[in-house]
Protein backbone atom coordinates (compact mmCIF):
# COMPACT_ATOMS: atom_id res chain seq x y z
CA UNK A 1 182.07 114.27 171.54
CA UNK A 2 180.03 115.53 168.75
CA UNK A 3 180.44 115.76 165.07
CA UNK A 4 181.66 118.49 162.80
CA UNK A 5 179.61 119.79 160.13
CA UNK A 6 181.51 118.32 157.64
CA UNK A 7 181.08 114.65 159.43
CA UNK A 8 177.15 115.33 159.75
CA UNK A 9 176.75 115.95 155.64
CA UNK A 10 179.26 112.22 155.23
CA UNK A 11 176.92 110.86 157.00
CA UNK A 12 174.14 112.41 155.38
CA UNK A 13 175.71 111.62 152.23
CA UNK A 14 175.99 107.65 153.21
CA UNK A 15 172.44 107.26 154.13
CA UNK A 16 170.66 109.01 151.32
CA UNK A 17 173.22 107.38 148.81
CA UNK A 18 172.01 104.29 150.45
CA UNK A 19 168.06 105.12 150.13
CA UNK A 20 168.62 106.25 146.44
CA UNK A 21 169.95 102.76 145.81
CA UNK A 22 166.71 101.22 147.34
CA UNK A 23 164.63 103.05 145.68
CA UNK A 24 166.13 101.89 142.62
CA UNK A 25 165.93 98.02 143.56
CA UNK A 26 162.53 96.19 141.45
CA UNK A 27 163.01 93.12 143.34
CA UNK A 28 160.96 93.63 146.31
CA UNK A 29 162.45 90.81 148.39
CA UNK A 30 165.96 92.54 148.06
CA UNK A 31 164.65 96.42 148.25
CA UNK A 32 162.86 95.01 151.59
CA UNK A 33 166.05 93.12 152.66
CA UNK A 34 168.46 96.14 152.00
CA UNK A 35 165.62 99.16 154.11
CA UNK A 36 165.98 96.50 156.80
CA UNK A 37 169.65 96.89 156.56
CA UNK A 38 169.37 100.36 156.79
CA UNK A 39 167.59 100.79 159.61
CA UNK A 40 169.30 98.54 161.59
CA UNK A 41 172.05 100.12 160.36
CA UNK A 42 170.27 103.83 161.70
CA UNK A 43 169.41 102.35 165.30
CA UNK A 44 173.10 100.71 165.89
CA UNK A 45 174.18 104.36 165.22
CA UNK A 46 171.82 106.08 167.53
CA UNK A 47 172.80 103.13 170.46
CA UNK A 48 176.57 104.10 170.28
């Protein structure tokens, strides 16, 4: 079953919300640590 628009820009809305907050880390360690969240976070979605 696919998504309605308005689910596709939540989600949208999730993951840029989440790069904006990388992007704002200065501790490299935990910027590093929280893209790697990300993406896993990305490729359990696509697997579902």
């Amino acid at each position: 079953m696919g998504q309605t628009d308005s689910q596709f820009k939540a989600f949208i809305r999730f993951v840029l919300d989440a790069l904006r907050e990388v992007n704002e880390e200065t501790d490299t360690e935990k910027r590093d640590a929280k893209m790697a969240k990300i993406l896993d976070n990305l490729q359990k979605t696509l697997e579902d």
